[in-house]
Every structure is written in structure tokens, then in C-alpha cells.
ModelCIF file with pLDDT and N, C-alpha, C, O atoms, coordinates in Angstrom:
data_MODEL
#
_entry.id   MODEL 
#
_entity.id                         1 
_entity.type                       polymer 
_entity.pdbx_number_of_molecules   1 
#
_entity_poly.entity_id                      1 
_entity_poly.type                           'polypeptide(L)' 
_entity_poly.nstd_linkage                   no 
_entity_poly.nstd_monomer                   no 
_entity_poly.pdbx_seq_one_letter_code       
;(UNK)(UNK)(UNK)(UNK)(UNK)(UNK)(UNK)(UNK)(UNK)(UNK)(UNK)(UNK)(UNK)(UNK)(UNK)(UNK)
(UNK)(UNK)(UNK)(UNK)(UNK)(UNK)(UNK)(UNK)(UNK)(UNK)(UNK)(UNK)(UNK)(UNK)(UNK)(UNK)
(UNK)(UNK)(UNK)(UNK)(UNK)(UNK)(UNK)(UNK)(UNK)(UNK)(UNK)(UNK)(UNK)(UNK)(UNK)(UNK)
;
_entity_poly.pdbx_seq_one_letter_code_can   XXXXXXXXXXXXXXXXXXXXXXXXXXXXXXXXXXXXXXXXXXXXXXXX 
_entity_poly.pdbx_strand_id                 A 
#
loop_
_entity_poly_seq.entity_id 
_entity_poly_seq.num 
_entity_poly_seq.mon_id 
_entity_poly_seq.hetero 
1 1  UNK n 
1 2  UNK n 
1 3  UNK n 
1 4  UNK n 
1 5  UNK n 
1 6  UNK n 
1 7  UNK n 
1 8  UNK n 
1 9  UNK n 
1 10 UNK n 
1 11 UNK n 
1 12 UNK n 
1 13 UNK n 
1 14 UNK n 
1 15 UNK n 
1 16 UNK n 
1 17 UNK n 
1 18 UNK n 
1 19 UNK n 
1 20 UNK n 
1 21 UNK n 
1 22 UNK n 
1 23 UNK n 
1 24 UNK n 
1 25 UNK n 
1 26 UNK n 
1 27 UNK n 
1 28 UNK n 
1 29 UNK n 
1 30 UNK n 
1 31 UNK n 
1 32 UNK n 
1 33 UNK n 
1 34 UNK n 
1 35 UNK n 
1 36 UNK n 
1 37 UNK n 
1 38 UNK n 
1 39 UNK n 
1 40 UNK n 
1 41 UNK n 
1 42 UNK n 
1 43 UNK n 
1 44 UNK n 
1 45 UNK n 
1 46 UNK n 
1 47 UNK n 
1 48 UNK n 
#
_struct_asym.id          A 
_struct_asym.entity_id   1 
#
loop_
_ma_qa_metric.id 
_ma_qa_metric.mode 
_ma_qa_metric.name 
_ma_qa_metric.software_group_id 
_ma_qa_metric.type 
1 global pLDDT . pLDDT 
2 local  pLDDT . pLDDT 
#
_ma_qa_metric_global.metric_id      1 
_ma_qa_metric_global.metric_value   93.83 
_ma_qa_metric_global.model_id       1 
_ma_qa_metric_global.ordinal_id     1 
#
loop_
_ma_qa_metric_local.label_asym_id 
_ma_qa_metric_local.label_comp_id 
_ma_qa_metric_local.label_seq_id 
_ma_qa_metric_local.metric_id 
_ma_qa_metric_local.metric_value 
_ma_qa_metric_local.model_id 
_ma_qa_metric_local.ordinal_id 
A UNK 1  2 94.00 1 1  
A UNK 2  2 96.00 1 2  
A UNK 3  2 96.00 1 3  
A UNK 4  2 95.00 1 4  
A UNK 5  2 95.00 1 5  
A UNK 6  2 94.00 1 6  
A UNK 7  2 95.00 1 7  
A UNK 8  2 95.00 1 8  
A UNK 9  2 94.00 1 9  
A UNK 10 2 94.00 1 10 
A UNK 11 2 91.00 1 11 
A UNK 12 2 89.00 1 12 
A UNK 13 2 88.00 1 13 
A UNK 14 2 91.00 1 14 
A UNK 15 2 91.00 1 15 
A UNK 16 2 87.00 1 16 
A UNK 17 2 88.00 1 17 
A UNK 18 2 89.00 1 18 
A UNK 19 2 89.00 1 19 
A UNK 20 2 94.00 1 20 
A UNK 21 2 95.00 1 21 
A UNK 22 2 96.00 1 22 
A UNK 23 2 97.00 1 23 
A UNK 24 2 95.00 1 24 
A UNK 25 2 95.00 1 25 
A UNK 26 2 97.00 1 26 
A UNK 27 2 96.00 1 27 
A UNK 28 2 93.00 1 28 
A UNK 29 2 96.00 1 29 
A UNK 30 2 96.00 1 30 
A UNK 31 2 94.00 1 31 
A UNK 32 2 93.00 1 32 
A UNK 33 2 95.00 1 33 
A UNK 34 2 96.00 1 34 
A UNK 35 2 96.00 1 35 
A UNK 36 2 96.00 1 36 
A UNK 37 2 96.00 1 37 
A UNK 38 2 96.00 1 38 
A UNK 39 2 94.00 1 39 
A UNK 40 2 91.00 1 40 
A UNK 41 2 89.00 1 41 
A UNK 42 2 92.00 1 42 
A UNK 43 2 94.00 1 43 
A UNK 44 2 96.00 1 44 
A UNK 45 2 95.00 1 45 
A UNK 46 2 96.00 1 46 
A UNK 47 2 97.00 1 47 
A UNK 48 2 97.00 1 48 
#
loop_
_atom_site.group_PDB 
_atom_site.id 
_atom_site.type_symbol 
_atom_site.label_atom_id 
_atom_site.label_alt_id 
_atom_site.label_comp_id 
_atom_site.label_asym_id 
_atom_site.label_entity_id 
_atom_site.label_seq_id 
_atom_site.pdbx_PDB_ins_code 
_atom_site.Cartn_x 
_atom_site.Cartn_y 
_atom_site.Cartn_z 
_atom_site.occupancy 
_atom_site.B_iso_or_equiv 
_atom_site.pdbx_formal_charge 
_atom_site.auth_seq_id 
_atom_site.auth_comp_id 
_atom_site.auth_asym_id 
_atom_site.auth_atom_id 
_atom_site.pdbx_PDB_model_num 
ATOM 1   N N  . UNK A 1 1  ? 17.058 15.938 -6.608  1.00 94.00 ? 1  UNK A N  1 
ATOM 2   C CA . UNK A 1 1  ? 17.100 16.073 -5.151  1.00 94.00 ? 1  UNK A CA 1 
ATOM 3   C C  . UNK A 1 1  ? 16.425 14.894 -4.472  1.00 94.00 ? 1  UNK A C  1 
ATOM 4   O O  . UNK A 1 1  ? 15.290 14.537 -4.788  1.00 94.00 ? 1  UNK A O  1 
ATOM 5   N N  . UNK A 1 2  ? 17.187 14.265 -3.481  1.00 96.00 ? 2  UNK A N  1 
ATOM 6   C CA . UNK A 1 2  ? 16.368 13.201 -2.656  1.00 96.00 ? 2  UNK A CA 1 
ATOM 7   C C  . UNK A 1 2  ? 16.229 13.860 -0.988  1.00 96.00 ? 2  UNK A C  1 
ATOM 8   O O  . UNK A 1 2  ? 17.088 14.613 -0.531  1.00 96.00 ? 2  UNK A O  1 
ATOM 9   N N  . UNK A 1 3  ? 15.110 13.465 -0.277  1.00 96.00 ? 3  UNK A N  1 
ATOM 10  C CA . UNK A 1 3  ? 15.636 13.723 1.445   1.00 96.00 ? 3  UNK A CA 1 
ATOM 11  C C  . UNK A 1 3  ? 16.622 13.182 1.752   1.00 96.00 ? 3  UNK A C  1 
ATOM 12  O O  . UNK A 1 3  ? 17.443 13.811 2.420   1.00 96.00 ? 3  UNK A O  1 
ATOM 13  N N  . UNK A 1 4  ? 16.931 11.557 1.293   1.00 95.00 ? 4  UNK A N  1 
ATOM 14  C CA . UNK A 1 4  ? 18.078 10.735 1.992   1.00 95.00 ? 4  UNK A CA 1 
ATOM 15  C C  . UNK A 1 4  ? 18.408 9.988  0.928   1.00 95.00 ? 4  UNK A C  1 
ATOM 16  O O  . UNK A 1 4  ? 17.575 9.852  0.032   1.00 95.00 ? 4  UNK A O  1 
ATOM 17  N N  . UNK A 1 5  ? 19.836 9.297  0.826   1.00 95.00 ? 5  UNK A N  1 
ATOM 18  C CA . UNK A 1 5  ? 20.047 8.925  -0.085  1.00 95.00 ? 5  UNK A CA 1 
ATOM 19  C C  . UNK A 1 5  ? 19.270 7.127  -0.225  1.00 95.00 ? 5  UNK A C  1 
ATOM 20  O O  . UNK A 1 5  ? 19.840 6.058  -0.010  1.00 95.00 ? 5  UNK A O  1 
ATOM 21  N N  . UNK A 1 6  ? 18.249 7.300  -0.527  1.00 94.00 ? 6  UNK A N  1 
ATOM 22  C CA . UNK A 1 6  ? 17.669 6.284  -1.051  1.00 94.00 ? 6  UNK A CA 1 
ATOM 23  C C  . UNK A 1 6  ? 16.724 6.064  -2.173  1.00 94.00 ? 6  UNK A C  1 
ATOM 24  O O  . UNK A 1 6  ? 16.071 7.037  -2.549  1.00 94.00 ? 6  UNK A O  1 
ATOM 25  N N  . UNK A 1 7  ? 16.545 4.798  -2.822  1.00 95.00 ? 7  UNK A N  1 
ATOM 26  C CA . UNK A 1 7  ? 16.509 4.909  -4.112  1.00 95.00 ? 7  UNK A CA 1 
ATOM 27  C C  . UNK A 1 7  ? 14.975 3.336  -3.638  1.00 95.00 ? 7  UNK A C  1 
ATOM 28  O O  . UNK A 1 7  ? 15.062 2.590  -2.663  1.00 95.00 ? 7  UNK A O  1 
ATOM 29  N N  . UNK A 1 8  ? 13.752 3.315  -4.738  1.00 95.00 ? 8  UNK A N  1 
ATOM 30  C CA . UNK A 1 8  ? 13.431 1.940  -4.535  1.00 95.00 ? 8  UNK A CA 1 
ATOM 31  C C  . UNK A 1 8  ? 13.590 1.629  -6.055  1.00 95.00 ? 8  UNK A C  1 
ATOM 32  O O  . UNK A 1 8  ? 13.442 2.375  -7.023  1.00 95.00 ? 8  UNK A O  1 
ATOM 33  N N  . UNK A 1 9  ? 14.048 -0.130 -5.961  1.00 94.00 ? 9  UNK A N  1 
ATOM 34  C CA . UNK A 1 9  ? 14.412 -0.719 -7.467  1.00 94.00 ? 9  UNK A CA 1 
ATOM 35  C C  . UNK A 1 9  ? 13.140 -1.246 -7.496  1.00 94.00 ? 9  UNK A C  1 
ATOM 36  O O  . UNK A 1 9  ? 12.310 -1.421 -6.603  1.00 94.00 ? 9  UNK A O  1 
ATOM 37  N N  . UNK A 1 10 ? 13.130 -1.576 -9.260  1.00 94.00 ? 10 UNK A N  1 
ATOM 38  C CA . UNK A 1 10 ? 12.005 -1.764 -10.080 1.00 94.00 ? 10 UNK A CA 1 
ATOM 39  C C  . UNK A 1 10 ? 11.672 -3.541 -9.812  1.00 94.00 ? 10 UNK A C  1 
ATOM 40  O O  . UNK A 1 10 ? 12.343 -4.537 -10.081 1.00 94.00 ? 10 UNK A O  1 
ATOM 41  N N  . UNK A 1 11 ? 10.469 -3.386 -9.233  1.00 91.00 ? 11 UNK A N  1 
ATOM 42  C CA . UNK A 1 11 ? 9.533  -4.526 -9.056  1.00 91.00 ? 11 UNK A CA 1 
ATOM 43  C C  . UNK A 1 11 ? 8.878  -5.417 -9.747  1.00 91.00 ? 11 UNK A C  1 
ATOM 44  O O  . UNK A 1 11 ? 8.405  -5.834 -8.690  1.00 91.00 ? 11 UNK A O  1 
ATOM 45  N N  . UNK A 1 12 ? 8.400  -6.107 -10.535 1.00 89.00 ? 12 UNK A N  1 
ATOM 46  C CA . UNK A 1 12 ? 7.958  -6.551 -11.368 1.00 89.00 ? 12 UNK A CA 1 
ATOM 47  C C  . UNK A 1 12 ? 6.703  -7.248 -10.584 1.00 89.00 ? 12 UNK A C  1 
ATOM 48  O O  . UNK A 1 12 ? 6.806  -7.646 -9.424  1.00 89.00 ? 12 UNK A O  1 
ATOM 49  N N  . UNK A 1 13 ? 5.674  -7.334 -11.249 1.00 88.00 ? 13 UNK A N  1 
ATOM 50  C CA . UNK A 1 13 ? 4.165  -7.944 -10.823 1.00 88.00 ? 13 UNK A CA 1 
ATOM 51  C C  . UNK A 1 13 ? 3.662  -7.429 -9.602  1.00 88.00 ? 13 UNK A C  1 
ATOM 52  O O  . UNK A 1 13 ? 3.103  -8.140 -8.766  1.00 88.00 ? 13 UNK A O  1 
ATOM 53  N N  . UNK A 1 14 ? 3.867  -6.072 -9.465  1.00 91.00 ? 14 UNK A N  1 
ATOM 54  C CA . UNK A 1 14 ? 3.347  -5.486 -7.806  1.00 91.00 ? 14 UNK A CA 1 
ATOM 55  C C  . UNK A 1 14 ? 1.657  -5.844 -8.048  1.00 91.00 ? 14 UNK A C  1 
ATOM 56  O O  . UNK A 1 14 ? 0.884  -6.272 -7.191  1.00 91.00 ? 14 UNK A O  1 
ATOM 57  N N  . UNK A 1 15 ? 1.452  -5.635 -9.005  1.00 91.00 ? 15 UNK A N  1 
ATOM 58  C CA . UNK A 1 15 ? 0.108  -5.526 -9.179  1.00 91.00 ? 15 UNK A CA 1 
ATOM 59  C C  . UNK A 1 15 ? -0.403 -7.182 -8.016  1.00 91.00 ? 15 UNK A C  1 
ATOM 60  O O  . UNK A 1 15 ? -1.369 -7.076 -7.260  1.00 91.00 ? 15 UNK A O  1 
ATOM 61  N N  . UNK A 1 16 ? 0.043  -7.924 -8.056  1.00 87.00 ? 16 UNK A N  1 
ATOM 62  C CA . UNK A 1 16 ? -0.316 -9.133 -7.171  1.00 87.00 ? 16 UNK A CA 1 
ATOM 63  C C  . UNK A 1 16 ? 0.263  -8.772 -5.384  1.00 87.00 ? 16 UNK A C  1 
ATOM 64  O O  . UNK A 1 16 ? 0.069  -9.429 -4.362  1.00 87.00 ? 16 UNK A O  1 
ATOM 65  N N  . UNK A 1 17 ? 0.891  -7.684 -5.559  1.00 88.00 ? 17 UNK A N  1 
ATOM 66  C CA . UNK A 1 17 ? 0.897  -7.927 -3.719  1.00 88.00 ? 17 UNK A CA 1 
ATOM 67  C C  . UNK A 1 17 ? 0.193  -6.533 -3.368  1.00 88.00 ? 17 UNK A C  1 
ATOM 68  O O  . UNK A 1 17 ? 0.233  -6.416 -2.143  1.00 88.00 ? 17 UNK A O  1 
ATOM 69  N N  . UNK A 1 18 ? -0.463 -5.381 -3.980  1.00 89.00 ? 18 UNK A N  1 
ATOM 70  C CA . UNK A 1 18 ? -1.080 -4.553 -3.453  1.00 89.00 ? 18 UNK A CA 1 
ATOM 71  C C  . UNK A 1 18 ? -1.984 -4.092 -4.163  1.00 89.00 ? 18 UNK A C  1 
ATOM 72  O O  . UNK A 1 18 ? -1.743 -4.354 -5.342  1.00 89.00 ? 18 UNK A O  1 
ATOM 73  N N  . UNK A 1 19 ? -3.183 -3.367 -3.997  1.00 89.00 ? 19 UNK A N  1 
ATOM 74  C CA . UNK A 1 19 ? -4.199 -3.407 -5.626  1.00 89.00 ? 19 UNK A CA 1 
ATOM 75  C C  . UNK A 1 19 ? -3.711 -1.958 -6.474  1.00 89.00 ? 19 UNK A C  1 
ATOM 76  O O  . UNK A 1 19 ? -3.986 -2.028 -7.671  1.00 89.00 ? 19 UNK A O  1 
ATOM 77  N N  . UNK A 1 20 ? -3.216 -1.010 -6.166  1.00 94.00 ? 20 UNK A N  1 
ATOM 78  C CA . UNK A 1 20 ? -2.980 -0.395 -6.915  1.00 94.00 ? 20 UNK A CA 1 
ATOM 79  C C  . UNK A 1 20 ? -1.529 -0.215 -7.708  1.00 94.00 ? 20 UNK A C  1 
ATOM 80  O O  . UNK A 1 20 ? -1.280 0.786  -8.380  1.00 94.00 ? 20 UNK A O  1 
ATOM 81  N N  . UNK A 1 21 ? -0.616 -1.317 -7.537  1.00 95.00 ? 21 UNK A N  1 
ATOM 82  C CA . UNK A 1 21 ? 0.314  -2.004 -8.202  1.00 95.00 ? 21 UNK A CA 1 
ATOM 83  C C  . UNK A 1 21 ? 1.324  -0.658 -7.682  1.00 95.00 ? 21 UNK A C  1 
ATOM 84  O O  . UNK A 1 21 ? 1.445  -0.103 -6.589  1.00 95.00 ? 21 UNK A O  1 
ATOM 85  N N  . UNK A 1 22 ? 1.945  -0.445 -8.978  1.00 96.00 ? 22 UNK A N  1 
ATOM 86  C CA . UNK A 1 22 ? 3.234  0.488  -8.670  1.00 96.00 ? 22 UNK A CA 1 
ATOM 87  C C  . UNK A 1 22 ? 3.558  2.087  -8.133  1.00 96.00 ? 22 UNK A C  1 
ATOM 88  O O  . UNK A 1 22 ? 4.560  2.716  -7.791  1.00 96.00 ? 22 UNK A O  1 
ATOM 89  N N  . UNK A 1 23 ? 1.790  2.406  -8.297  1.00 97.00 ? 23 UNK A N  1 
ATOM 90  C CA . UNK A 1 23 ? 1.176  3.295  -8.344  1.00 97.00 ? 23 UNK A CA 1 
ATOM 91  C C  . UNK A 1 23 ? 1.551  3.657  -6.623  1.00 97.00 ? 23 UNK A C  1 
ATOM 92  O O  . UNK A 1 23 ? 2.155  4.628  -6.167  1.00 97.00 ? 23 UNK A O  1 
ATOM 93  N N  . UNK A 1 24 ? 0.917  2.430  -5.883  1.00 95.00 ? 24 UNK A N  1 
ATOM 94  C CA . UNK A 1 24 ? 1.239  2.670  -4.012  1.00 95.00 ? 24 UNK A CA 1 
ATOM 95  C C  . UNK A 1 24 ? 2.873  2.961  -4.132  1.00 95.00 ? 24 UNK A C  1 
ATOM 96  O O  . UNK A 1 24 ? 3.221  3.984  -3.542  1.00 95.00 ? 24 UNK A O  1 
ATOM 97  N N  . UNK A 1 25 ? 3.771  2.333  -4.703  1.00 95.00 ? 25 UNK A N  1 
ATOM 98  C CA . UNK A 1 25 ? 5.088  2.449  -4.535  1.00 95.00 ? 25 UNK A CA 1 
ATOM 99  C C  . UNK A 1 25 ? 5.209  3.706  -4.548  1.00 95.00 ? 25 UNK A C  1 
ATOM 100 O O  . UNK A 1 25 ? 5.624  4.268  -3.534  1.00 95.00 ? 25 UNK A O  1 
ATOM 101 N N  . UNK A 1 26 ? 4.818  4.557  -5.886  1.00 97.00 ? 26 UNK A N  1 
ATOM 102 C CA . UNK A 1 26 ? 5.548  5.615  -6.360  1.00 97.00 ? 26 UNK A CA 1 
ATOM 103 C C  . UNK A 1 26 ? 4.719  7.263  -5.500  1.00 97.00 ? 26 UNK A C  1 
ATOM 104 O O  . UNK A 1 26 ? 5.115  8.425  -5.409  1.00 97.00 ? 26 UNK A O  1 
ATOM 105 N N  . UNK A 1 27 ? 3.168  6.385  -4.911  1.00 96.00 ? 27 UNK A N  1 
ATOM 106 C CA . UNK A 1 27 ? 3.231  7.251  -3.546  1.00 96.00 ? 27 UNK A CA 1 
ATOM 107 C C  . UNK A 1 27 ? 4.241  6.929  -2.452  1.00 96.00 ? 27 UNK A C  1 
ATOM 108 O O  . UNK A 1 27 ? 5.194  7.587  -2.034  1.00 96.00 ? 27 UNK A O  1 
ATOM 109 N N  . UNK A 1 28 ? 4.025  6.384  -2.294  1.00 93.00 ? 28 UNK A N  1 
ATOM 110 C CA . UNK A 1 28 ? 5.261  6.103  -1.039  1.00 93.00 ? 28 UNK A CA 1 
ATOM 111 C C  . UNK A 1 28 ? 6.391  6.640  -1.240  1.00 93.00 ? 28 UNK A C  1 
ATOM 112 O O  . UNK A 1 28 ? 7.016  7.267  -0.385  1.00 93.00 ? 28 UNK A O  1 
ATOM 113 N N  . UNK A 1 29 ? 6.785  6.421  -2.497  1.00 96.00 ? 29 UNK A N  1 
ATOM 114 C CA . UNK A 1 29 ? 8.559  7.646  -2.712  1.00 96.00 ? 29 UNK A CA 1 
ATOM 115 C C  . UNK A 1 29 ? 8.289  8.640  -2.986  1.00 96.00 ? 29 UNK A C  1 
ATOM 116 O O  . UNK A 1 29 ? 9.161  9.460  -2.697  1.00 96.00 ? 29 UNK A O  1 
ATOM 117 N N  . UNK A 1 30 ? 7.182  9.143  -3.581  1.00 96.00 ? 30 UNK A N  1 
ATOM 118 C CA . UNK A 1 30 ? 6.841  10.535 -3.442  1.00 96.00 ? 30 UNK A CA 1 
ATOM 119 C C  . UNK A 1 30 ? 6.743  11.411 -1.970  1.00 96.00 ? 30 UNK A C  1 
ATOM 120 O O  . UNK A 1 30 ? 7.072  12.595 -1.893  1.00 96.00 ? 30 UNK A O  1 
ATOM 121 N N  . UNK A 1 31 ? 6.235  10.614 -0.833  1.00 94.00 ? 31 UNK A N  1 
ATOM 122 C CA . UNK A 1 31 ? 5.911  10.934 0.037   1.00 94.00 ? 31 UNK A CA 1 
ATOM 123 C C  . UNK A 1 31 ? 7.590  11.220 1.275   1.00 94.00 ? 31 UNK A C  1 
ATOM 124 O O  . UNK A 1 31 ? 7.800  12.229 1.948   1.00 94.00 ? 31 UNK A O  1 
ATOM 125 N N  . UNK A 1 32 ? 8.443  10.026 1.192   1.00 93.00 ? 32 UNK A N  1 
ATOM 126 C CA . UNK A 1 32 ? 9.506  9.873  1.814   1.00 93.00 ? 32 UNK A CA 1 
ATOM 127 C C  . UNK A 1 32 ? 10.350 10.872 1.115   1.00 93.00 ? 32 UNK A C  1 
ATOM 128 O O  . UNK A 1 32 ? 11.209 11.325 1.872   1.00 93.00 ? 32 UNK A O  1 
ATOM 129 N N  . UNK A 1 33 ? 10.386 11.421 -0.227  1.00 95.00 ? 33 UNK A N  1 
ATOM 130 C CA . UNK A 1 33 ? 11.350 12.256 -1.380  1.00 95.00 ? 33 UNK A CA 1 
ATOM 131 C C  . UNK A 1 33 ? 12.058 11.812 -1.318  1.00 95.00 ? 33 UNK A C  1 
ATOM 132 O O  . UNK A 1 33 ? 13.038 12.182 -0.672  1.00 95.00 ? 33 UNK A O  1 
ATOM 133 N N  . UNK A 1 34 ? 11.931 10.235 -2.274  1.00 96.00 ? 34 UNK A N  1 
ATOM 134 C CA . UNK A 1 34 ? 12.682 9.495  -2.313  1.00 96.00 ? 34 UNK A CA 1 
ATOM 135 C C  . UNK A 1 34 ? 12.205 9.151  -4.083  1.00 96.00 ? 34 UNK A C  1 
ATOM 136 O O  . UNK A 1 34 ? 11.134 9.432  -4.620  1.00 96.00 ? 34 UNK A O  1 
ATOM 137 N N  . UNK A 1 35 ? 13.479 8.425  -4.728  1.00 96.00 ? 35 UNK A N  1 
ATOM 138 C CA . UNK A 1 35 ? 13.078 8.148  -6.283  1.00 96.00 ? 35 UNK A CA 1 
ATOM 139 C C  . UNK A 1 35 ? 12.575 6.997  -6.522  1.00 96.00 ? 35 UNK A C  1 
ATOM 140 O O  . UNK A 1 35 ? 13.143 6.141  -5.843  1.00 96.00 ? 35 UNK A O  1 
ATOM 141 N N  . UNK A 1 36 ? 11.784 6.594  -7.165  1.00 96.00 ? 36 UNK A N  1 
ATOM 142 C CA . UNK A 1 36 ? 11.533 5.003  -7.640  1.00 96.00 ? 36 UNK A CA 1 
ATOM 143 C C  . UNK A 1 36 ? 11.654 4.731  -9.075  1.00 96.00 ? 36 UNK A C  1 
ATOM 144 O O  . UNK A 1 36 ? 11.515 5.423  -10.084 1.00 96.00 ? 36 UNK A O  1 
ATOM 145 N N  . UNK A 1 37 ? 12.065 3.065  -8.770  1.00 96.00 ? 37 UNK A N  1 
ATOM 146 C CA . UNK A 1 37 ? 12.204 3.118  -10.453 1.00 96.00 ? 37 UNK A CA 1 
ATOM 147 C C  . UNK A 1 37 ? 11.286 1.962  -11.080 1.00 96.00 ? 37 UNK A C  1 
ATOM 148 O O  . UNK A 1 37 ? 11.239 0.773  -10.762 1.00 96.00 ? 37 UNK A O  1 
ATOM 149 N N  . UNK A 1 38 ? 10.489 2.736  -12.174 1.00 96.00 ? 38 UNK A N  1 
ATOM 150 C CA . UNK A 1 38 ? 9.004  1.645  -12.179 1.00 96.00 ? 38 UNK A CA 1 
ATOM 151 C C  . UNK A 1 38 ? 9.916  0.322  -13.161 1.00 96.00 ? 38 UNK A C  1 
ATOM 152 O O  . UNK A 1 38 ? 10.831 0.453  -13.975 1.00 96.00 ? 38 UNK A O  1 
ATOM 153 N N  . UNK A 1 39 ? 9.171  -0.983 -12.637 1.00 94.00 ? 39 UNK A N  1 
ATOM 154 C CA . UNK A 1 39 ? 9.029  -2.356 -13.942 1.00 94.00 ? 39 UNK A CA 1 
ATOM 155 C C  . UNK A 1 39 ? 8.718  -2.198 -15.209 1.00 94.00 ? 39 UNK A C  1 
ATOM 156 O O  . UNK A 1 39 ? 7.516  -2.029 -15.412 1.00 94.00 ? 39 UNK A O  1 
ATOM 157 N N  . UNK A 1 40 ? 9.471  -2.197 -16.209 1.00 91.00 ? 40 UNK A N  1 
ATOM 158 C CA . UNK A 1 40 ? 8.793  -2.956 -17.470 1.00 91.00 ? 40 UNK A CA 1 
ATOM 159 C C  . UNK A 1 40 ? 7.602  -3.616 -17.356 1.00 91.00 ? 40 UNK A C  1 
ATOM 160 O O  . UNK A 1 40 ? 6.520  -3.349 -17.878 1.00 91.00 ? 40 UNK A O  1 
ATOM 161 N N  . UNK A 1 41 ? 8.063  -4.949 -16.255 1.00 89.00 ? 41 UNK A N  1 
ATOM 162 C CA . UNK A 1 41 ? 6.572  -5.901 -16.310 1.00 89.00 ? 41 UNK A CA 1 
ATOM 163 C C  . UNK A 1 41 ? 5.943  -5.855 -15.023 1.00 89.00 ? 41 UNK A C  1 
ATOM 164 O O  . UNK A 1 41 ? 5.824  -6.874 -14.343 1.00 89.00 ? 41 UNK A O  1 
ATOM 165 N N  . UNK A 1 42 ? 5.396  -4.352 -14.524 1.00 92.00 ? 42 UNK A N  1 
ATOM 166 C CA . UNK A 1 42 ? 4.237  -4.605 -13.164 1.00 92.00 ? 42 UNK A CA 1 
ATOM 167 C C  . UNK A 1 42 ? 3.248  -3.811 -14.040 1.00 92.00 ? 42 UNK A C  1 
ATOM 168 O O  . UNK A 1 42 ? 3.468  -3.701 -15.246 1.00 92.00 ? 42 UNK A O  1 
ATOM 169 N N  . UNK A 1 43 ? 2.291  -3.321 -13.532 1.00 94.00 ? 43 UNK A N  1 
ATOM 170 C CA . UNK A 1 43 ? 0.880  -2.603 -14.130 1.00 94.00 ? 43 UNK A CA 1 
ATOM 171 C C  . UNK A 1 43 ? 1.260  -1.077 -12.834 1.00 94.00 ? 43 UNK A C  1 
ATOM 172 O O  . UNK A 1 43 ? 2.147  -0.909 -11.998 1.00 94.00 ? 43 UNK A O  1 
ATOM 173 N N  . UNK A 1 44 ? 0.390  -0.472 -13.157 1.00 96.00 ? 44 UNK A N  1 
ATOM 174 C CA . UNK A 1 44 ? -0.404 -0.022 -14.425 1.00 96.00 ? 44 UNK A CA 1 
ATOM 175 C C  . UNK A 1 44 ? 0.206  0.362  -15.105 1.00 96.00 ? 44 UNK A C  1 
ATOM 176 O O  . UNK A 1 44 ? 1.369  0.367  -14.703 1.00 96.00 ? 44 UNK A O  1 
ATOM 177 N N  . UNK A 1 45 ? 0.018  0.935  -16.513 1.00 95.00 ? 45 UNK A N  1 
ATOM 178 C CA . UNK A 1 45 ? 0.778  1.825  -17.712 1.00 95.00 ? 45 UNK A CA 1 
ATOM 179 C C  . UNK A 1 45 ? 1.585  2.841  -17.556 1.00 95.00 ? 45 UNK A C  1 
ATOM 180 O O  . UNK A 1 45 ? 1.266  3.902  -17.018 1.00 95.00 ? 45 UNK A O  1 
ATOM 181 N N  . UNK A 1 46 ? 2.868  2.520  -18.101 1.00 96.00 ? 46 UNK A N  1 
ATOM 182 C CA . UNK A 1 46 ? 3.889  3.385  -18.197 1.00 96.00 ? 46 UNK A CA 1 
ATOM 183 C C  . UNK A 1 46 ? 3.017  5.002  -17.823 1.00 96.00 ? 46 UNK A C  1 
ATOM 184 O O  . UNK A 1 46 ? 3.561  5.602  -16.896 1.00 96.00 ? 46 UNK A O  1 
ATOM 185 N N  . UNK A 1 47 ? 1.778  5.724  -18.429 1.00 97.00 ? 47 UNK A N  1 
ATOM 186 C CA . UNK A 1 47 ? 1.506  6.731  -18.341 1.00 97.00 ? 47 UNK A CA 1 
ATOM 187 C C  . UNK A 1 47 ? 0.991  6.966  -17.100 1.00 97.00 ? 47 UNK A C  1 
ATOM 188 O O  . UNK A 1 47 ? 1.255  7.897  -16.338 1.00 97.00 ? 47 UNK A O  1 
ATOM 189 N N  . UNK A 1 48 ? 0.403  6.255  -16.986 1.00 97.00 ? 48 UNK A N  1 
ATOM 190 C CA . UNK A 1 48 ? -0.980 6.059  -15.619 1.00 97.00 ? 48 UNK A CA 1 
ATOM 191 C C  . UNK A 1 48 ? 0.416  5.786  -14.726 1.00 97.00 ? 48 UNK A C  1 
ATOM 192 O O  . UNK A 1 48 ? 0.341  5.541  -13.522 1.00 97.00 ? 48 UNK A O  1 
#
């Protein structure tokens, strides 16, 4: 399920434009109910 049909694509090196790297992203689509799709190469860990 999304609110709207929007999607954010996978970023690579967020960790250099915000300090908590992909982590702010995937609040932010959490927040809009919207999907994100994490980098291979940004931080933090696949788990984290």
C-alpha cells in the first residue's frame, strides 16, 4: 500500500549530504507512506 503513487530511488553516499544518511530518507517515506529503496553504497547498515 502507498498514500500516492510515489516511490524514492536508491541514493548512494547520503551519508555526505545529511548526518543520519538513509536513515532521514526512509523517515521521510515512512512518514509521506511512501516506499524507499535503500543503496548498496550509502550507510548505515543494511540492518540499522
Amino acid at each position: 500500500a502507498l498514500r500516492m503513487p510515489v516511490v524514492l530511488a536508491p541514493i548512494g553516499g547520503l551519508q555526505r549530504m545529511t548526518k543520519n544518511a538513509a536513515n532521514d530518507v526512509d523517515t521521510a517515506a515512512e512518514a509521506c507512506g511512501i516506499m524507499n529503496f535503500i543503496s548498496t553504497v550509502t550507510e548505515p547498515s543494511i540492518e540499522d
